[in-house]
Protein backbone atom coordinates (compact mmCIF):
# COMPACT_ATOMS: atom_id res chain seq x y z
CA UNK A 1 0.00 0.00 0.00
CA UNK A 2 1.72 3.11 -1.10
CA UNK A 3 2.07 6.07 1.39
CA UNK A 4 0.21 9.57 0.49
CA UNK A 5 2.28 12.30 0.61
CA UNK A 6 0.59 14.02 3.54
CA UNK A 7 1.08 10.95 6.05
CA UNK A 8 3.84 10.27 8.18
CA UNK A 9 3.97 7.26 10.40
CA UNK A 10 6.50 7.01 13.05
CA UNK A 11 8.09 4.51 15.38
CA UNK A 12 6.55 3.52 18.95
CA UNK A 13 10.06 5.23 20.29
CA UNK A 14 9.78 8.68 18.21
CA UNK A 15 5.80 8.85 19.02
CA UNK A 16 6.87 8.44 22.59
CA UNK A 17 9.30 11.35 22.06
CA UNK A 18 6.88 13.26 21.07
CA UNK A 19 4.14 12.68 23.18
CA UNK A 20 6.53 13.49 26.22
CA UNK A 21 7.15 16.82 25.04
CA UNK A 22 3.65 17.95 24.28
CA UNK A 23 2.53 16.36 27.64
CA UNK A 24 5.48 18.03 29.49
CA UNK A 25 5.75 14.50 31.42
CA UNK A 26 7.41 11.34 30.45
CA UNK A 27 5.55 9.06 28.24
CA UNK A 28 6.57 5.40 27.11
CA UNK A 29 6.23 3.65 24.43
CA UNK A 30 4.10 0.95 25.78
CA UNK A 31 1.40 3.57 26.61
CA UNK A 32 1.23 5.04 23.17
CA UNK A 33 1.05 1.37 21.92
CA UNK A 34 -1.94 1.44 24.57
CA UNK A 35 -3.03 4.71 23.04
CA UNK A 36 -3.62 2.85 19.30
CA UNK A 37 -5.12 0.20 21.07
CA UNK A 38 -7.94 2.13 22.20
CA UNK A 39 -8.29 3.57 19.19
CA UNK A 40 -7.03 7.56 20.66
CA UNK A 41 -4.06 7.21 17.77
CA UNK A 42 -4.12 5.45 14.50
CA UNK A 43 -1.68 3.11 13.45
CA UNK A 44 -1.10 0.43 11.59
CA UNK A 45 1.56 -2.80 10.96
CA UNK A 46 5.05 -2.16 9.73
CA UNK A 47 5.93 -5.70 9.57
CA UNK A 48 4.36 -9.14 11.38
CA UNK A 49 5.97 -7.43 14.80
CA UNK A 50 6.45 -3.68 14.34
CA UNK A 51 3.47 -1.11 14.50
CA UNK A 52 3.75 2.48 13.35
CA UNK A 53 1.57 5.58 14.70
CA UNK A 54 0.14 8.43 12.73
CA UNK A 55 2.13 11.43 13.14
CA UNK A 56 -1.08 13.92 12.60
CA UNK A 57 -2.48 11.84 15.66
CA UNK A 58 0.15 11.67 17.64
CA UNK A 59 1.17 15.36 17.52
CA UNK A 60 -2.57 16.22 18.41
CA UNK A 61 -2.82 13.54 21.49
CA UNK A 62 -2.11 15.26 25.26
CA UNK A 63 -1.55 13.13 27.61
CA UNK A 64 -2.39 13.73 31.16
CA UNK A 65 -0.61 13.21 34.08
CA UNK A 66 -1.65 9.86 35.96
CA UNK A 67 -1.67 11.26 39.34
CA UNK A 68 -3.46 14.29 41.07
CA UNK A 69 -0.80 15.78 42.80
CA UNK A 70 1.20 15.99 39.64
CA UNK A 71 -1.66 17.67 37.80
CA UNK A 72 -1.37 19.89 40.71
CA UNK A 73 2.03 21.01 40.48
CA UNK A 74 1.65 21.44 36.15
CA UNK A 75 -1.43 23.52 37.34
CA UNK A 76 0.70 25.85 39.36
CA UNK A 77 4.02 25.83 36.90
CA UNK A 78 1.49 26.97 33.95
């Protein structure tokens, strides 16, 4: 299946990147292969192992933090 020009599709380990940046908290790869999973990111099989995530989706996604208290202190940094 050929690409279209305006999709990119990147690796578990560069959507984590990403996602950790935007979210301003660390993010792992395993949860954004969670993320596709429940449908919140597209992606799609790279080979019989290796999944890739939609870049448009991923860039969009915010993920927030997992406990209160560190909601807290992003609330009061911001």
């Amino acid at each position: 299946m050929p690409r279209k020009k305006d999709e990119n599709w990147l690796t578990g380990q560069e959507a984590s990147c990403i996602l950790t940046e935007n979210s301003g908290h660390p993010v792992s790869a395993n949860y954004v292969r969670i993320l596709a999973k429940n449908g919140a990111i597209r992606s799609r099989a790279r080979d019989g192992r290796t999944k890739e995530y939609h870049e448009g989706d991923v860039r969009a996604y915010r993920v927030e933090p997992k406990y209160k208290k560190d909601r807290q202190r992003e609330e009061s940094v911001a």
